[in-house]
C-alpha atoms as a PDB file:
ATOM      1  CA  UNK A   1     101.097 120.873  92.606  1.00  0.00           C
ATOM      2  CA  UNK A   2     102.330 117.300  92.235  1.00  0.00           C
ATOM      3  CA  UNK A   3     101.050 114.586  90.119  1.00  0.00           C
ATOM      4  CA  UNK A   4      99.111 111.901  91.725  1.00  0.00           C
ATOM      5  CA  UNK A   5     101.472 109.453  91.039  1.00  0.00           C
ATOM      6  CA  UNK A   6     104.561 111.722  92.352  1.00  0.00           C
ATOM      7  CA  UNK A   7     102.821 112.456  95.505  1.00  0.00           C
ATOM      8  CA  UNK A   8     101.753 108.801  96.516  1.00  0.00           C
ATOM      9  CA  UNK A   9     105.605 108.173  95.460  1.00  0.00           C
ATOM     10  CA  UNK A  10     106.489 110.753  97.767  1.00  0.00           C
ATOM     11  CA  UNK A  11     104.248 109.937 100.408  1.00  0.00           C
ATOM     12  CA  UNK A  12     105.258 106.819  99.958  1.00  0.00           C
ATOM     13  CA  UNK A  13     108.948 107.198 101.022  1.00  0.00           C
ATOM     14  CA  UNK A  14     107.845 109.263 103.875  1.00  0.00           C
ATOM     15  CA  UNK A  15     105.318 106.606 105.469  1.00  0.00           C
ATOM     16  CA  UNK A  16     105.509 103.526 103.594  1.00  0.00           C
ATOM     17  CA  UNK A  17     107.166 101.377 106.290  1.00  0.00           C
ATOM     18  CA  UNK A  18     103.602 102.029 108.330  1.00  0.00           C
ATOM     19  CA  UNK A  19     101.579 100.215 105.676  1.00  0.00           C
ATOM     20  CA  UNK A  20     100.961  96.566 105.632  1.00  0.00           C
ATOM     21  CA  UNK A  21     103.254  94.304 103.610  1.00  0.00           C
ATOM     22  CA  UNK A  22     100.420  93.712 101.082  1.00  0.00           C
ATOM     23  CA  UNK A  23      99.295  97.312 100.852  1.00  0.00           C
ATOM     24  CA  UNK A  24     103.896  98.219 100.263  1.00  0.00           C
ATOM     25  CA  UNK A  25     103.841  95.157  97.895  1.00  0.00           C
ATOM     26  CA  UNK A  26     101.073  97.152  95.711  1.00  0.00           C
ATOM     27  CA  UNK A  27     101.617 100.676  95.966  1.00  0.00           C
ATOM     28  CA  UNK A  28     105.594  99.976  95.127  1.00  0.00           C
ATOM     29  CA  UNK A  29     104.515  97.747  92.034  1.00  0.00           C
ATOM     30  CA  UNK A  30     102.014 100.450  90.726  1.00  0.00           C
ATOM     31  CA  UNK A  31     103.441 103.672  91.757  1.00  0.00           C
ATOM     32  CA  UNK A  32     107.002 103.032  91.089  1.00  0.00           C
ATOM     33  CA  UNK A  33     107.174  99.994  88.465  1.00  0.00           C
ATOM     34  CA  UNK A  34     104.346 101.253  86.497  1.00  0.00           C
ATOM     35  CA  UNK A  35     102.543  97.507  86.242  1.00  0.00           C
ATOM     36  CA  UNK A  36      98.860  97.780  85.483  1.00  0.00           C
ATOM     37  CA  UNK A  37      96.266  96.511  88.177  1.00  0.00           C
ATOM     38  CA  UNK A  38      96.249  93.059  86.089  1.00  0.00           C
ATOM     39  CA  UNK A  39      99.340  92.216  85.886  1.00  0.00           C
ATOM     40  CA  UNK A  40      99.630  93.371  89.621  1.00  0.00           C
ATOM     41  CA  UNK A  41      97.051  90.811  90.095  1.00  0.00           C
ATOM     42  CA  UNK A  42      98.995  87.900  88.092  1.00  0.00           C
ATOM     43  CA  UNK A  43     102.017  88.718  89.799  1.00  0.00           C
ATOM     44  CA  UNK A  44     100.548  88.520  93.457  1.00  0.00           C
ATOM     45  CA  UNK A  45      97.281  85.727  92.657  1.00  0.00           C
ATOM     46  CA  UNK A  46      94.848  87.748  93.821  1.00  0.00           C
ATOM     47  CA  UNK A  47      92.108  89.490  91.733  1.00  0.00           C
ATOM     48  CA  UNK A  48      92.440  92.831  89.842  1.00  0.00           C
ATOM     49  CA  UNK A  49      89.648  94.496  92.416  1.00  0.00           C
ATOM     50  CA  UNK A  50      91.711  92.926  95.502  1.00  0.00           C
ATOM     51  CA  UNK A  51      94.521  94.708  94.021  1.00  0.00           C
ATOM     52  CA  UNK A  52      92.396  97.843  93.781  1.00  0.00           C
ATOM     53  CA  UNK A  53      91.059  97.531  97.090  1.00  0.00           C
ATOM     54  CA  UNK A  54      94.303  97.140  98.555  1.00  0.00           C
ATOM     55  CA  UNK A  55      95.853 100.592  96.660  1.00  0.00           C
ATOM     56  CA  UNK A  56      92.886 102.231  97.747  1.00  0.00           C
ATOM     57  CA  UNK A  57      93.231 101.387 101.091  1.00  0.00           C
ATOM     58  CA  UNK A  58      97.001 102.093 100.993  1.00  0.00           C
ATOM     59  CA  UNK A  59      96.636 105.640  99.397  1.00  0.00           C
ATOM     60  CA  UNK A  60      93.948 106.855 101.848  1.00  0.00           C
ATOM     61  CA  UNK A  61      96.467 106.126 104.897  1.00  0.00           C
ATOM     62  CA  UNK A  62      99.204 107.609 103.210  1.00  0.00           C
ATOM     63  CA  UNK A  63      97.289 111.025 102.847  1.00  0.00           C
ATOM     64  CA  UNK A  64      95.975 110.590 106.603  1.00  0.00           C
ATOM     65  CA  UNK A  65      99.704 110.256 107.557  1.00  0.00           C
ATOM     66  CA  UNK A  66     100.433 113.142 105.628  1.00  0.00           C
ATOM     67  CA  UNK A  67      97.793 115.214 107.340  1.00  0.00           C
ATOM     68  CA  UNK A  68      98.549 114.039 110.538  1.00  0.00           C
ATOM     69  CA  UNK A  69     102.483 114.405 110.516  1.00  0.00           C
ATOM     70  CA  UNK A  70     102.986 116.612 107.632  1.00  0.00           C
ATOM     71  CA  UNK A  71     105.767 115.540 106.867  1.00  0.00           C
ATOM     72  CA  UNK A  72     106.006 115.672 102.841  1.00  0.00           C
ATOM     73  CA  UNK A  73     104.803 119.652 103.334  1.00  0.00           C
ATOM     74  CA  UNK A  74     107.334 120.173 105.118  1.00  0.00           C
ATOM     75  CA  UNK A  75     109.677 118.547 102.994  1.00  0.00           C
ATOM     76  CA  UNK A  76     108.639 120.434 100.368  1.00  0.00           C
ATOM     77  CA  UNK A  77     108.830 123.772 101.828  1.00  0.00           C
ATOM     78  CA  UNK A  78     112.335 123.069 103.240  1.00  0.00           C
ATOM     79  CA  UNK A  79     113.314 122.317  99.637  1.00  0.00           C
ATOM     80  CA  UNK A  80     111.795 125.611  98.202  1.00  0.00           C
ATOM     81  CA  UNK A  81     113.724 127.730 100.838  1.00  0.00           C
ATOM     82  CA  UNK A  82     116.957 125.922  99.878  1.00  0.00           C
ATOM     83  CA  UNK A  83     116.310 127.384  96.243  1.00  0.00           C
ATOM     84  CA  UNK A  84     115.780 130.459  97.207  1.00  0.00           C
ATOM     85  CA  UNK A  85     119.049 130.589  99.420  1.00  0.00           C
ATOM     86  CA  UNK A  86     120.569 129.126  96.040  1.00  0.00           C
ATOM     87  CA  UNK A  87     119.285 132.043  93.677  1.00  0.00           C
ATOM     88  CA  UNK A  88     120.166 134.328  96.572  1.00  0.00           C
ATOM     89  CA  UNK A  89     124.005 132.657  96.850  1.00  0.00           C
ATOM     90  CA  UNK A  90     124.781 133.227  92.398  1.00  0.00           C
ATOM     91  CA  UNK A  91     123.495 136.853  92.661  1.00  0.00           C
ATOM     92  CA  UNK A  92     126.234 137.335  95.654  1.00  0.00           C
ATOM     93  CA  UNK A  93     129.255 138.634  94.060  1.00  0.00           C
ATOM     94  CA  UNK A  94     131.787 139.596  96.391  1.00  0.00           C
ATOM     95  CA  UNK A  95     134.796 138.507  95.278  1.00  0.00           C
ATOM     96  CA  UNK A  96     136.567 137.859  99.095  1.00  0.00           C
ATOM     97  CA  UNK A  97     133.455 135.732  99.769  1.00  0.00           C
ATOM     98  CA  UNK A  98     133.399 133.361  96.846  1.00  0.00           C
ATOM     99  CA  UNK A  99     135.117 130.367  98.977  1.00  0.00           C
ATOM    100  CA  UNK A 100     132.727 131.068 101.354  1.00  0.00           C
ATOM    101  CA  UNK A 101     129.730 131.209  98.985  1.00  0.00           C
ATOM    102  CA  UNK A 102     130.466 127.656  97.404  1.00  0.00           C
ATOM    103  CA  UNK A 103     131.458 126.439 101.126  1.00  0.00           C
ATOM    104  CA  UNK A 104     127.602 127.457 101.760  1.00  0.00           C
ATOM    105  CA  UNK A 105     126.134 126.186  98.640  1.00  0.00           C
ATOM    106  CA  UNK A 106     127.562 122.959  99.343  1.00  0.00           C
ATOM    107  CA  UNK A 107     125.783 122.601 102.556  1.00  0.00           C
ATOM    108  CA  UNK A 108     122.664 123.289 101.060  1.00  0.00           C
ATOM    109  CA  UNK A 109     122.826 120.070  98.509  1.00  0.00           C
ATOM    110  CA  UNK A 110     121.267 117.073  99.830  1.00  0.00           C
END
């Protein structure tokens, strides 16, 4: 399972253009710059709860995105499939088929 913070970055990719500008602002500054509610709150001249609020806020409609639209688990379980197709692709050894084998790995990279 993913980290908190790896999942709201996640889910933030996914559905971040559906939050408000405030709520992007925040989650972006916290989740992927790693600033503290305070200096969140210095930077933006609100309060540190405001900023709290606001996450909060943001973070709930994220997940209700994500269990709406599903997108992330589906991401996910696209990704684990392409693994398995990789492991599957270095334990084929025909020589004849090599070209074709990278050719098909290749593809699979995204």
């Amino acid at each position: 399972m993913l980290s908190k913070t790896t999942r709201m970055a996640r889910l933030f990719d996914f559905y971040g253009q559906l939050l408000t500008d405030r709520q992007q602002l925040m989650i972006e500054l916290y989740y992927h710059h790693d600033l503290s509610l305070g200096e969140i709150a210095e930077q933006v001249h609100v309060s540190r709860q405001a900023v709290h609020d606001n996450l909060r806020r943001g973070e709930k409609l994220l997940e209700e995105y994500e269990t709406k639209l599903r997108l992330l688990e589906r991401y996910q379980q696209a990704m684990e499939k392409i693994k398995q197709l990789e492991v599957i692709l270095d334990r084929c050894e025909l020589a004849e088929g090599k070209q074709t084998l990278q050719a098909l790995k290749d593809l699979l990279i995204l």
